[in-house]
N, C-alpha and C. Protein backbone atom coordinates (compact mmCIF):
# COMPACT_ATOMS: atom_id res chain seq x y z
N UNK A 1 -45.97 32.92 42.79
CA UNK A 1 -45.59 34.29 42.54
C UNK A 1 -44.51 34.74 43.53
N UNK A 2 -44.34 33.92 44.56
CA UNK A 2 -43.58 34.52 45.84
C UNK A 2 -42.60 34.08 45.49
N UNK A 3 -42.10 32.67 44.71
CA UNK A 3 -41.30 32.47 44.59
C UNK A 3 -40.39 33.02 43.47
N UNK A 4 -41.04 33.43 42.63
CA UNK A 4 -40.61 34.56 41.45
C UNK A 4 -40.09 35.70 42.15
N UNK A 5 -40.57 37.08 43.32
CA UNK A 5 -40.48 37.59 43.66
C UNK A 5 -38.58 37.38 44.29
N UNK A 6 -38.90 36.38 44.87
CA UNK A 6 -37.81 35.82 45.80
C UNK A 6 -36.44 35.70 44.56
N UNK A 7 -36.84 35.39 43.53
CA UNK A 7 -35.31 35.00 42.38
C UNK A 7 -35.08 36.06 42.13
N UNK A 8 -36.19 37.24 41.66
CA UNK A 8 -35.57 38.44 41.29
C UNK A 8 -34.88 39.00 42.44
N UNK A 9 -35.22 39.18 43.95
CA UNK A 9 -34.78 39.90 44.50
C UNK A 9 -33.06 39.17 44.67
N UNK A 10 -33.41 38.26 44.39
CA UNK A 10 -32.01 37.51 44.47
C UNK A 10 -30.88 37.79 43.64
N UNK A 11 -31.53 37.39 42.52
CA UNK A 11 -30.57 37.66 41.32
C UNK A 11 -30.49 39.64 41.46
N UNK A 12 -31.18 40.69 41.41
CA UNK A 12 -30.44 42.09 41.56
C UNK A 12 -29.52 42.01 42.83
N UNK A 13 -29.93 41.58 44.34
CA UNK A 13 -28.78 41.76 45.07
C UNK A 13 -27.25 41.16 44.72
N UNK A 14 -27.50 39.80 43.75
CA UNK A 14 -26.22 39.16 42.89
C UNK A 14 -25.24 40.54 42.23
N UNK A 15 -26.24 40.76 41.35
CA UNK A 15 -26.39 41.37 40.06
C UNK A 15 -25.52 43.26 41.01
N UNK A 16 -26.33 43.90 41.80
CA UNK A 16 -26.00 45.14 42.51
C UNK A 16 -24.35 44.69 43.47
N UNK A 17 -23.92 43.24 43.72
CA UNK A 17 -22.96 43.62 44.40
C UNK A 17 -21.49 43.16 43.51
N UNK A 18 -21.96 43.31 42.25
CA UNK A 18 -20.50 42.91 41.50
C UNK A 18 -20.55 44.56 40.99
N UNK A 19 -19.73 45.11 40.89
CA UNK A 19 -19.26 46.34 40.46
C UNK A 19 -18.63 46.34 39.25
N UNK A 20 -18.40 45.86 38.48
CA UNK A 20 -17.97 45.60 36.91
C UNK A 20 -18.94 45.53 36.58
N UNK A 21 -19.78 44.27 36.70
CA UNK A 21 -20.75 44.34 35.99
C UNK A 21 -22.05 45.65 35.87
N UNK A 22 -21.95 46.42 37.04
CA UNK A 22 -22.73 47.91 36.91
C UNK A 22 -21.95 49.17 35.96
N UNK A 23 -20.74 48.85 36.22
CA UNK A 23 -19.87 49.52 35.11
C UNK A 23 -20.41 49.24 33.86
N UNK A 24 -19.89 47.71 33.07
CA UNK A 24 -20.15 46.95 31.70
C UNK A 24 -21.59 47.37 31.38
N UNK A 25 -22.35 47.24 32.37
CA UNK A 25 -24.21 47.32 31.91
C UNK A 25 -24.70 48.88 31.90
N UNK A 26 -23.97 49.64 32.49
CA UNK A 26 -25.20 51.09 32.57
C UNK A 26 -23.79 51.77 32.03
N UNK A 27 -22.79 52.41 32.77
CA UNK A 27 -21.63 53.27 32.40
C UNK A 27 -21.24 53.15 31.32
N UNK A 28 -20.63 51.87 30.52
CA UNK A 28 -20.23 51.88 29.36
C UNK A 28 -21.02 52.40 28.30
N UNK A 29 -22.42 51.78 27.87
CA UNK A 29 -23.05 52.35 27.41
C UNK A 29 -23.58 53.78 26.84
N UNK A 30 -23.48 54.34 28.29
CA UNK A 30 -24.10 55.41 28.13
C UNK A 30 -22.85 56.43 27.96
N UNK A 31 -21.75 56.24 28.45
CA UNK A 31 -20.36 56.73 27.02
C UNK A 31 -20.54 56.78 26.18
N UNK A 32 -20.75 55.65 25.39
CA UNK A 32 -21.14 55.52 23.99
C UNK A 32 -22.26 56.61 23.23
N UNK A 33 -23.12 56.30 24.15
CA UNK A 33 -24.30 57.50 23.49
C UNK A 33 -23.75 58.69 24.03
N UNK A 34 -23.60 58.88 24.56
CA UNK A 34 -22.76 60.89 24.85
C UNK A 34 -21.93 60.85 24.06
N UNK A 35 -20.79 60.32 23.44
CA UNK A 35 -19.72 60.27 22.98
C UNK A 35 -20.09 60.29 21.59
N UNK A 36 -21.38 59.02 21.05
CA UNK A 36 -21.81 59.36 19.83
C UNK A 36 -22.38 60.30 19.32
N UNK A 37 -23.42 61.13 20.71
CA UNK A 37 -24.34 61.98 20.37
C UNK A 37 -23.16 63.50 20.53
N UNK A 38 -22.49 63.71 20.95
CA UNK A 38 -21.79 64.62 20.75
C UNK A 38 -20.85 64.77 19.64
N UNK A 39 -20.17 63.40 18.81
CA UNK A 39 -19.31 63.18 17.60
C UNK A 39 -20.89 63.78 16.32
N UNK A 40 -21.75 62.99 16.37
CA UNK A 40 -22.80 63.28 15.01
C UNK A 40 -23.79 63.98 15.54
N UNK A 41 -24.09 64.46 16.66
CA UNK A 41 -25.24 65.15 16.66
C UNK A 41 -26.59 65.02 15.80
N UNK A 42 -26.90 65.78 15.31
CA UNK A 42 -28.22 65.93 14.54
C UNK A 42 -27.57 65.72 13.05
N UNK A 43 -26.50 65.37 12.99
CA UNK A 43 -26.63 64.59 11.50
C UNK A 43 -28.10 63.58 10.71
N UNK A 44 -27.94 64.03 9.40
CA UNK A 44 -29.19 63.01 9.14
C UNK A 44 -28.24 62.31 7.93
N UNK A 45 -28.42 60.81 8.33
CA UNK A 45 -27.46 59.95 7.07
C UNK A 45 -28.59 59.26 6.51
N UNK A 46 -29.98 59.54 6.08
CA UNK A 46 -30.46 59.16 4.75
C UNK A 46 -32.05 59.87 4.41
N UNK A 47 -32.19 60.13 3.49
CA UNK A 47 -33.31 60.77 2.71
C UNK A 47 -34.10 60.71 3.90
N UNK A 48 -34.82 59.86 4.74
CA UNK A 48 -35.79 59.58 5.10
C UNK A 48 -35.68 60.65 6.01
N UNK A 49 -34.71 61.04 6.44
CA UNK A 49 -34.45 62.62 7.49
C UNK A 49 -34.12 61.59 9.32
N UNK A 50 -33.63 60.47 8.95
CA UNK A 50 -33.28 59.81 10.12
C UNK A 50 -31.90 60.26 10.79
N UNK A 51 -31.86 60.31 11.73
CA UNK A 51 -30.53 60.61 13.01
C UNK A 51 -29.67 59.82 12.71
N UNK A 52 -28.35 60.45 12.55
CA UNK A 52 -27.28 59.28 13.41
C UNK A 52 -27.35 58.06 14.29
N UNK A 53 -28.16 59.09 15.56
CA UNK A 53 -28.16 58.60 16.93
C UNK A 53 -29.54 57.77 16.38
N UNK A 54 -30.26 57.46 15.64
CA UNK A 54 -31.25 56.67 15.72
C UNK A 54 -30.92 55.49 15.07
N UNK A 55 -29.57 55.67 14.13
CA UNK A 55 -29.19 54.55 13.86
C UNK A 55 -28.11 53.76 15.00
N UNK A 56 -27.72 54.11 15.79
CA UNK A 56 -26.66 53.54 16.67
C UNK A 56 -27.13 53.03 18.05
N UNK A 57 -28.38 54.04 18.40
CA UNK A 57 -28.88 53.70 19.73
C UNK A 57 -29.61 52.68 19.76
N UNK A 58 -29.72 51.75 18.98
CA UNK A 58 -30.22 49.74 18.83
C UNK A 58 -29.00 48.94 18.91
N UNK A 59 -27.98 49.67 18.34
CA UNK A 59 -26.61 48.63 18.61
C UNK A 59 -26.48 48.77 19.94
N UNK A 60 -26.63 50.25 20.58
CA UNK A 60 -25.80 50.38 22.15
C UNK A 60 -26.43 49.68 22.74
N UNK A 61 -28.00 49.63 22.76
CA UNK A 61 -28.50 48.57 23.72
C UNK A 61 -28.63 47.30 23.50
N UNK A 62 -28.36 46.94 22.08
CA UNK A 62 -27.70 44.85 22.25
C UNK A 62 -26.71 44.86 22.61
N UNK A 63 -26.02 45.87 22.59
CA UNK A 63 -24.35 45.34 23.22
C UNK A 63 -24.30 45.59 24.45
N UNK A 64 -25.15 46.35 24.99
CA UNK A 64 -25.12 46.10 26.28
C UNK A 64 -25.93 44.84 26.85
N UNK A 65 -26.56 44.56 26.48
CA UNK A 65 -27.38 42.71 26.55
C UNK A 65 -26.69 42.42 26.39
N UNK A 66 -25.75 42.10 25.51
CA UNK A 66 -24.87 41.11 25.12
C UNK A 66 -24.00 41.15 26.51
N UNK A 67 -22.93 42.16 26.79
CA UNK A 67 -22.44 42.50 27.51
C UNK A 67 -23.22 41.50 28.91
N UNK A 68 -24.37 41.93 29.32
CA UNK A 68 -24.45 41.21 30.56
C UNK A 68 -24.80 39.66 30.39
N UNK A 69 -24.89 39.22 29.16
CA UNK A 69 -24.93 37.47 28.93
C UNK A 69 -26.68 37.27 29.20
């Protein structure tokens, strides 16, 4: 278990000292959803009375996975 402990802490201090990649993974994203949620708001695009934003906010977060590989 210690040694698990030890990779994660490893891999976030990796991960916390590249600065693009905190950009690409949290900032970009969350553009996207302000940017979407302010373009459609409370639009509903089908009978079922579903959101815009409920259809888009599953893409933003695979592409942001994707985004970090």
């Amino acid at each position: 278990m210690r040694i698990l402990a030890g990779q994660i802490a490893l891999e976030t201090k990796l991960f916390l000292r590249r600065k693009d990649d905190l950009f690409w993974t949290l900032a970009f994203p969350m553009f996207f959803m302000i940017l979407y949620g302010l373009i459609y708001g409370d639009m509903v695009w089908d009978d079922y009375g579903m959101r815009a934003i409920d259809y888009i906010l599953p893409g933003i977060i695979v592409m942001a996975l994707m985004v970090t590989g």
